[in-house]
Protein backbone atom coordinates (compact mmCIF):
# COMPACT_ATOMS: atom_id res chain seq x y z
CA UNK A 1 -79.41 -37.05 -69.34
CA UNK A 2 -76.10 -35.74 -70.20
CA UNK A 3 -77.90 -32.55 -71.87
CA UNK A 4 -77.85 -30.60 -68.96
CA UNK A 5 -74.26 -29.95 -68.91
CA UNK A 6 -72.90 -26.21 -70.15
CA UNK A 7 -70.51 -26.03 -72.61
CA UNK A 8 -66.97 -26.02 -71.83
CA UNK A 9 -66.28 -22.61 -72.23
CA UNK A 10 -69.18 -21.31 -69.84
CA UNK A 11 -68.23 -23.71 -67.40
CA UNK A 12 -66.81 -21.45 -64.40
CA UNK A 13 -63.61 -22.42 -62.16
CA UNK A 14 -65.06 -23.49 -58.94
CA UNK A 15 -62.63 -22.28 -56.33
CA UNK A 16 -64.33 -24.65 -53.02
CA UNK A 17 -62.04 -27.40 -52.45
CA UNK A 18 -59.30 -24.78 -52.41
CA UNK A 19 -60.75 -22.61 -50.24
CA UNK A 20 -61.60 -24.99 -47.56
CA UNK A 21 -57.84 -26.28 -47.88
CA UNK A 22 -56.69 -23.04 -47.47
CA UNK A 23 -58.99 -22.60 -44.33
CA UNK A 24 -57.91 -25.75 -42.38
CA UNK A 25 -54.05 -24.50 -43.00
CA UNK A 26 -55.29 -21.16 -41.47
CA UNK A 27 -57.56 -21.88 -38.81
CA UNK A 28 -56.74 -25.88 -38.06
CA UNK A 29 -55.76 -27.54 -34.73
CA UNK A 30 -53.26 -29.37 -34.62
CA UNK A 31 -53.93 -32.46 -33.07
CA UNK A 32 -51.99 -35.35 -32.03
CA UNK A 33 -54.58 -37.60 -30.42
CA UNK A 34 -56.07 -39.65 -32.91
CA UNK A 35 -55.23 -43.20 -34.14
CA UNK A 36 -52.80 -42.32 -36.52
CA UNK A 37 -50.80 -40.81 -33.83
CA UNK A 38 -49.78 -38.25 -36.68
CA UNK A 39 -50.00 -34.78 -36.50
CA UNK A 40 -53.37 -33.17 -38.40
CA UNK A 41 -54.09 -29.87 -38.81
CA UNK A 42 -58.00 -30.26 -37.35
CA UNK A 43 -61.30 -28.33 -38.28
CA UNK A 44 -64.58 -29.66 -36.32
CA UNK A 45 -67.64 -28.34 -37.67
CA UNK A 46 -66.67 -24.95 -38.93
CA UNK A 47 -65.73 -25.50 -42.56
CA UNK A 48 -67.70 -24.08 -45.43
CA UNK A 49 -69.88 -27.13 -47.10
CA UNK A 50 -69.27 -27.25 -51.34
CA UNK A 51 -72.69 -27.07 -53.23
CA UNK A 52 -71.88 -28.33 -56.86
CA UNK A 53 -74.14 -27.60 -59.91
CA UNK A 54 -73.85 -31.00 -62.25
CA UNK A 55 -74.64 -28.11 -65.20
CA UNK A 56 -70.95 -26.67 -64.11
CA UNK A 57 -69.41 -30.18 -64.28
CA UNK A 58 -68.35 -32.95 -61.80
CA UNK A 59 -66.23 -32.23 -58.88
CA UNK A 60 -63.25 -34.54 -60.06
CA UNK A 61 -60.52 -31.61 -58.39
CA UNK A 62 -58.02 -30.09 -61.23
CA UNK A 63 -55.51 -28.44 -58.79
CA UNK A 64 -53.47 -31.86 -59.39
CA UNK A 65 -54.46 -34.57 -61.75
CA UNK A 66 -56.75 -37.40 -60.65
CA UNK A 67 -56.42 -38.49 -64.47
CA UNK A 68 -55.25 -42.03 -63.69
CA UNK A 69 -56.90 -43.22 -60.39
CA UNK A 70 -60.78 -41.75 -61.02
CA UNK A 71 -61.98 -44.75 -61.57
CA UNK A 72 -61.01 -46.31 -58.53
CA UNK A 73 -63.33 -44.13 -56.04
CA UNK A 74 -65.92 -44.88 -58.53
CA UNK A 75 -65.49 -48.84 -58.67
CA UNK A 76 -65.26 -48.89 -54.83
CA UNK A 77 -68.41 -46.98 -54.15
CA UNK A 78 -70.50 -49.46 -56.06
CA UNK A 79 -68.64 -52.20 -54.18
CA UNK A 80 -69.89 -50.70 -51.01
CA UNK A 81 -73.75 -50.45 -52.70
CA UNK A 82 -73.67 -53.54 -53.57
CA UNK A 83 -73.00 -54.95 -50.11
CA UNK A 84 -68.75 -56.07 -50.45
CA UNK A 85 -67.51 -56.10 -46.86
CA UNK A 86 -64.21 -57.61 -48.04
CA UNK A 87 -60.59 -56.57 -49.11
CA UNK A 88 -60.71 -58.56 -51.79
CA UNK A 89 -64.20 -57.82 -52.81
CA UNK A 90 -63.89 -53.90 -53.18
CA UNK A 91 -60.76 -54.62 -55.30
CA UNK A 92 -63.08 -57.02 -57.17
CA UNK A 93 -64.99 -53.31 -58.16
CA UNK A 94 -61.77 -51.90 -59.40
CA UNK A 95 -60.41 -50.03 -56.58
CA UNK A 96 -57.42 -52.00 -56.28
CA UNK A 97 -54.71 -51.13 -53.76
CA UNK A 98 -57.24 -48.93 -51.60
CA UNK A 99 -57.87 -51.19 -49.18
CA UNK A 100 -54.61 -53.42 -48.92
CA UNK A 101 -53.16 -51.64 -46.09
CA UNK A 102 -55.83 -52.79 -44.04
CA UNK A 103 -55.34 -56.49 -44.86
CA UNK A 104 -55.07 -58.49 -41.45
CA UNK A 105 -56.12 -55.90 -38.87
CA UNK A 106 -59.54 -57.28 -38.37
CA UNK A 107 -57.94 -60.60 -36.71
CA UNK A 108 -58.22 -58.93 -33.10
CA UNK A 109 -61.48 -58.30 -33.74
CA UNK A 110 -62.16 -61.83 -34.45
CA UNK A 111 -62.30 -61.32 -38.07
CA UNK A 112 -60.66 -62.97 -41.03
CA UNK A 113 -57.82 -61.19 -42.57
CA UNK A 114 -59.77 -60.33 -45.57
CA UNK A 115 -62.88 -58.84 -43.84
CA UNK A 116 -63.71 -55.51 -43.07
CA UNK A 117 -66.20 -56.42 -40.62
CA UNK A 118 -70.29 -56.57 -40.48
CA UNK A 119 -69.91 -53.19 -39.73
CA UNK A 120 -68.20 -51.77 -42.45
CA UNK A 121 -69.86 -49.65 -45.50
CA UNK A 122 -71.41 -52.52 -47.76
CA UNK A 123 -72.99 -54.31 -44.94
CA UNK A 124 -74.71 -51.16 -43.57
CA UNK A 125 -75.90 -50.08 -47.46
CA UNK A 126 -76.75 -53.38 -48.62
CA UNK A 127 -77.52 -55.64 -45.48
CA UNK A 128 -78.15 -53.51 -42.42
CA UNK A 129 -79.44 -55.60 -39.23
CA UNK A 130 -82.83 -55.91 -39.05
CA UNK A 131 -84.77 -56.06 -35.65
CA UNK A 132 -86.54 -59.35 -37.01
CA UNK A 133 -82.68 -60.66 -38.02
CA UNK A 134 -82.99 -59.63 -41.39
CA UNK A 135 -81.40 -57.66 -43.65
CA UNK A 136 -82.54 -54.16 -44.83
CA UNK A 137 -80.88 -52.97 -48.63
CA UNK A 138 -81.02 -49.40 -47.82
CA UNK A 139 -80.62 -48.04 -51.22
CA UNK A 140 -83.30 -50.25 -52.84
CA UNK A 141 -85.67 -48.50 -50.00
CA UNK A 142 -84.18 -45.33 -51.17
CA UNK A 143 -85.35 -45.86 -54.84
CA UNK A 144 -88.70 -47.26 -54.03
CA UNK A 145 -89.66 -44.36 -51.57
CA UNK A 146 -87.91 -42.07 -54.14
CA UNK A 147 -90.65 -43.41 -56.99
CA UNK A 148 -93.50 -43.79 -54.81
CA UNK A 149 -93.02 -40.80 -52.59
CA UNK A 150 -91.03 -38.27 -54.24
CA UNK A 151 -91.78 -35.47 -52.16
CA UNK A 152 -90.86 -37.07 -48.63
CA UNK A 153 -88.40 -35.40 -46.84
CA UNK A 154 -86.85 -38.61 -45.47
CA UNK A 155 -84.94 -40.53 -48.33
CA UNK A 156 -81.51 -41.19 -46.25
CA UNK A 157 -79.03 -43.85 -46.21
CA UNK A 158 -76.67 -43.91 -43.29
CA UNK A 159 -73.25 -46.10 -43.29
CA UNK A 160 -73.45 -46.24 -39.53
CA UNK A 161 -74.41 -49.37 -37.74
CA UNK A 162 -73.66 -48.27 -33.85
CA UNK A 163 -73.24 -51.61 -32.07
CA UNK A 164 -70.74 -52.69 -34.59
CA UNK A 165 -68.43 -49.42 -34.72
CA UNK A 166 -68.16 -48.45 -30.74
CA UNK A 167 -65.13 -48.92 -29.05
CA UNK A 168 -65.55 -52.07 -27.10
CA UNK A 169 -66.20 -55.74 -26.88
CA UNK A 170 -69.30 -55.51 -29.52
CA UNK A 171 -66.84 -53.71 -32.41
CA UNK A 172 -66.80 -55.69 -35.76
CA UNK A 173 -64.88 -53.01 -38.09
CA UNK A 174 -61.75 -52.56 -39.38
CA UNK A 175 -62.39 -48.82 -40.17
CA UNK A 176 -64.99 -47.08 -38.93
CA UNK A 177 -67.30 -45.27 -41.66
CA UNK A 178 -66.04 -42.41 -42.70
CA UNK A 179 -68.63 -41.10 -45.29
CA UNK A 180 -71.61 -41.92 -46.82
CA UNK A 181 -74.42 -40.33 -44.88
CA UNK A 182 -76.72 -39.34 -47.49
CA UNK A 183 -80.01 -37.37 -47.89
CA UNK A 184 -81.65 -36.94 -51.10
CA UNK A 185 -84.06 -34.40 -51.82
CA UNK A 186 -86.74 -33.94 -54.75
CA UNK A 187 -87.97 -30.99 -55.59
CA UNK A 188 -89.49 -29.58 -58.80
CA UNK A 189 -88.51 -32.41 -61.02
CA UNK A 190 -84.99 -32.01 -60.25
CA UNK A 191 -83.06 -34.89 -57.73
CA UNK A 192 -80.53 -33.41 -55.03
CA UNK A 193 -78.21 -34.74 -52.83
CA UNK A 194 -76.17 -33.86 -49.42
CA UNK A 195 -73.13 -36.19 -48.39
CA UNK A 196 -72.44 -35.92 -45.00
CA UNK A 197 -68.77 -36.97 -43.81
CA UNK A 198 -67.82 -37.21 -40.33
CA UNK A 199 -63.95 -37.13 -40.96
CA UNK A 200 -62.04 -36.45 -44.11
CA UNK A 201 -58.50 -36.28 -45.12
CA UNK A 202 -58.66 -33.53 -47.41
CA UNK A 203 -55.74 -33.89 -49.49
CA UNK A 204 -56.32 -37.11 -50.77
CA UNK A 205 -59.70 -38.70 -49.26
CA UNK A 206 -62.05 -35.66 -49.47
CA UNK A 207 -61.12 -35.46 -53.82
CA UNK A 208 -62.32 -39.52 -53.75
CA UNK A 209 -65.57 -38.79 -52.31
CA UNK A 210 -66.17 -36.18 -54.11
CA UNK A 211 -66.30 -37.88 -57.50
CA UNK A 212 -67.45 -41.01 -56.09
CA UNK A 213 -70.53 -39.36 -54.55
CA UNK A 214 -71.07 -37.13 -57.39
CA UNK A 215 -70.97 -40.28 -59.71
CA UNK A 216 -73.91 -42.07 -57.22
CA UNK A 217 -75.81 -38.92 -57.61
CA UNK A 218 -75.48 -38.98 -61.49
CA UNK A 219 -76.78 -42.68 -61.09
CA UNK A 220 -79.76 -41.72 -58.95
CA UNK A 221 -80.71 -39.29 -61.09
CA UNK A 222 -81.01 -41.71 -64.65
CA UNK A 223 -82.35 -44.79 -62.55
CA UNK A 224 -84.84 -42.98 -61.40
CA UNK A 225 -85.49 -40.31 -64.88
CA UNK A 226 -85.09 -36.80 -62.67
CA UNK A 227 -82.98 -34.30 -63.74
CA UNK A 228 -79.71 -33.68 -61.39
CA UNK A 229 -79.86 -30.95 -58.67
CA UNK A 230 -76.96 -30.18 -56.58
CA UNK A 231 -74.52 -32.44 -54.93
CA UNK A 232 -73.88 -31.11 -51.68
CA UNK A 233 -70.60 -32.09 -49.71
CA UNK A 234 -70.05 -31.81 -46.02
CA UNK A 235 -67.18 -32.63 -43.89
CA UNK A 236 -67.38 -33.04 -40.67
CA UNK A 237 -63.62 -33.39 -39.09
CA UNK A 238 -61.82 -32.19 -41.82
CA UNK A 239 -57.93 -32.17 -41.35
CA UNK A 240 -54.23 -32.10 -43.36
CA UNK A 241 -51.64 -34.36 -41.99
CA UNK A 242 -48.72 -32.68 -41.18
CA UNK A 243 -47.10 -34.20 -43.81
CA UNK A 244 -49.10 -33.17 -46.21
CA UNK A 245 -48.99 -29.51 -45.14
CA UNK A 246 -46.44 -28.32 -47.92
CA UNK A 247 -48.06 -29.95 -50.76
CA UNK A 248 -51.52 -28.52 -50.11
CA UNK A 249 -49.53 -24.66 -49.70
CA UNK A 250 -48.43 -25.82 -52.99
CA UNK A 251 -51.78 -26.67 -54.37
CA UNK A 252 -53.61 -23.92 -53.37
CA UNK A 253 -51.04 -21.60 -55.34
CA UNK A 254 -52.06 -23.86 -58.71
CA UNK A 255 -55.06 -21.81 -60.63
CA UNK A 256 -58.07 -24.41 -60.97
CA UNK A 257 -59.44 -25.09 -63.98
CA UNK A 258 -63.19 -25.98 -65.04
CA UNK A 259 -64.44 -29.23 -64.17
CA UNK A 260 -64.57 -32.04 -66.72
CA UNK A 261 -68.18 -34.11 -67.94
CA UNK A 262 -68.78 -37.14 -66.54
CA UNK A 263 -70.74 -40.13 -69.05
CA UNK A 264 -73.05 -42.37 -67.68
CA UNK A 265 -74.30 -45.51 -69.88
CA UNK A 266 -77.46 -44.31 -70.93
CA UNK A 267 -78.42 -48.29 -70.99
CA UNK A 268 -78.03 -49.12 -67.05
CA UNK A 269 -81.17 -48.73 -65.70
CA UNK A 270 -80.57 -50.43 -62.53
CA UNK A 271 -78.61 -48.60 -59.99
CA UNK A 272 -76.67 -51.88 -58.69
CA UNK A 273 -75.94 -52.69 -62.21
CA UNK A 274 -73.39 -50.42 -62.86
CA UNK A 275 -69.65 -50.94 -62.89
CA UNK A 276 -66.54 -48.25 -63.64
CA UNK A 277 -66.90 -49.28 -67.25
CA UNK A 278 -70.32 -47.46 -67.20
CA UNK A 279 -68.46 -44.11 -67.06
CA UNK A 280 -65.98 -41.58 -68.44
CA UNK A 281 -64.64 -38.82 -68.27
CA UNK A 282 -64.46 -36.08 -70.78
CA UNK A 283 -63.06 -32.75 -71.06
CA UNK A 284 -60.39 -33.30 -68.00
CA UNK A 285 -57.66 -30.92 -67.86
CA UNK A 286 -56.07 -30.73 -64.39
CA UNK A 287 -52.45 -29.50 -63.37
CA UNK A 288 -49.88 -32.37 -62.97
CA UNK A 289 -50.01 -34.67 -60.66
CA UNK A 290 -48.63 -34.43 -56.87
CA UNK A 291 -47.23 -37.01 -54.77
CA UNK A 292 -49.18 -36.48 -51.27
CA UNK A 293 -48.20 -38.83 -48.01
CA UNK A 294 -50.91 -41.15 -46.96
CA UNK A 295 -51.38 -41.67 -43.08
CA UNK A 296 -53.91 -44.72 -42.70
């Protein structure tokens, strides 16, 4: 599958994540109410969604380097397919450190410290409630109706279990979903996929999802032997902490560079198989690194 990349040097500089940064530091609200109770330059609904062609690349962002943490997105998103609703078993995946801040909060919830909740990511991807009381694995349903029924119009996934995330007495989250709606569409032999995201830090959660998400859509694409059409990336509420407001006018003066080739394990046939050790990362050469402030 890895064939359909272009070569390095026709692979164009893909200016998106940039340009969307620089249009929530133009045109952003800033907004105080939210549960950070931090400051966040706010866009609802009116930035510009970033198509990606796999031929140009994977979105991994080269404005600062994401060199040594990649793989931690990556582990955690096949954590969250394969149904881990606790602290300890996302960092199981590999995304250690992620979720630690969050260790504890579900207690007033009724939950043990160590659990995110029945309504968190992996329970609504790999277990979500059944009328009947049991458990629906949304992305096996995907695959099968992706095989059976290619060109259906309804392959989705949704991380959003509503009586579980609500404010009120029936709440059983830590955090609410923030990403992960997902439609997939097949068309002409060629496998593409939207990611919706109803809120996104962009500095440092929106660059996550994007190579987590573009990884999953890699993984679709060899489990089920279609060639990869775009990955398409919405946000939702996308906002910049205050704090985080000179480092992005900082980033958006760095030139970016093409984006690097990401390897999938031609042997992993099964999308639940894989782990972070299933891929790499070639051809990555980003701008240094940049310490951003994290508001959880």
């Amino acid at each position: 599958m890895d064939n359909f990349y272009k070569p390095l040097a026709e692979r164009t500089q893909d200016t998106q994540y940039q340009d969307n940064v620089r249009f929530i530091l133009k045109k952003g609200e800033l907004v105080y109410d939210n549960p950070q109770k931090d400051g966040a330059l706010t866009c609802f609904g009116t930035t510009t969604r970033m198509v990606f062609d796999p031929c140009n690349g994977v979105p991994v962002i080269t404005e600062r380097s994401m060199a040594s943490f990649w793989k931690k997105p990556v582990g955690e998103i096949w954590g969250m397919v394969n149904g881990e609703t606790t602290i300890e078993g996302l960092e199981s995946y590999g995304c250690k450190g992620f979720w630690s801040p969050y260790l504890g909060m579900g207690t007033e919830l009724g939950l043990a410290p160590n659990d995110l909740g029945p309504g968190s990511y992996g329970a609504a991807f790999h277990d979500f409630p059944m009328p009947d009381g049991g458990a629906l694995n949304q992305f096996y349903q995907l695959l099968e109706q992706i095989r059976n029924y290619p060109g259906m119009r309804t392959h989705l996934v949704t991380p959003w279990i509503p009586f579980y995330t609500a404010r009120g007495p029936n709440r059983k989250v830590v955090v609410a979903p923030c990403h992960g709606w997902i439609h997939v569409r097949v068309m002409n032999g060629r496998l593409h996929m939207r990611m919706d995201q109803r809120s996104g830090d962009f500095p440092l959660g929106v660059p996550n999802n994007m190579i987590q998400y573009a990884a999953l859509h890699l993984a679709l694409c060899q489990v089920t032997d279609l060639r990869p059409g775009n990955y398409i990336h919405n946000v939702s509420d996308a906002h910049i902490y205050e704090n985080q407001i000179d480092s992005m006018r900082e980033l958006i003066e760095r030139k970016p560079r093409p984006f690097p080739v990401l390897r999938l394990d031609p042997t992993v046939k099964n999308l639940f198989d894989f782990r972070i050790e299933h891929f790499t990362l070639e051809e990555y050469d980003p701008h240094p690194a940049m310490k951003i402030p994290y508001s959880p």
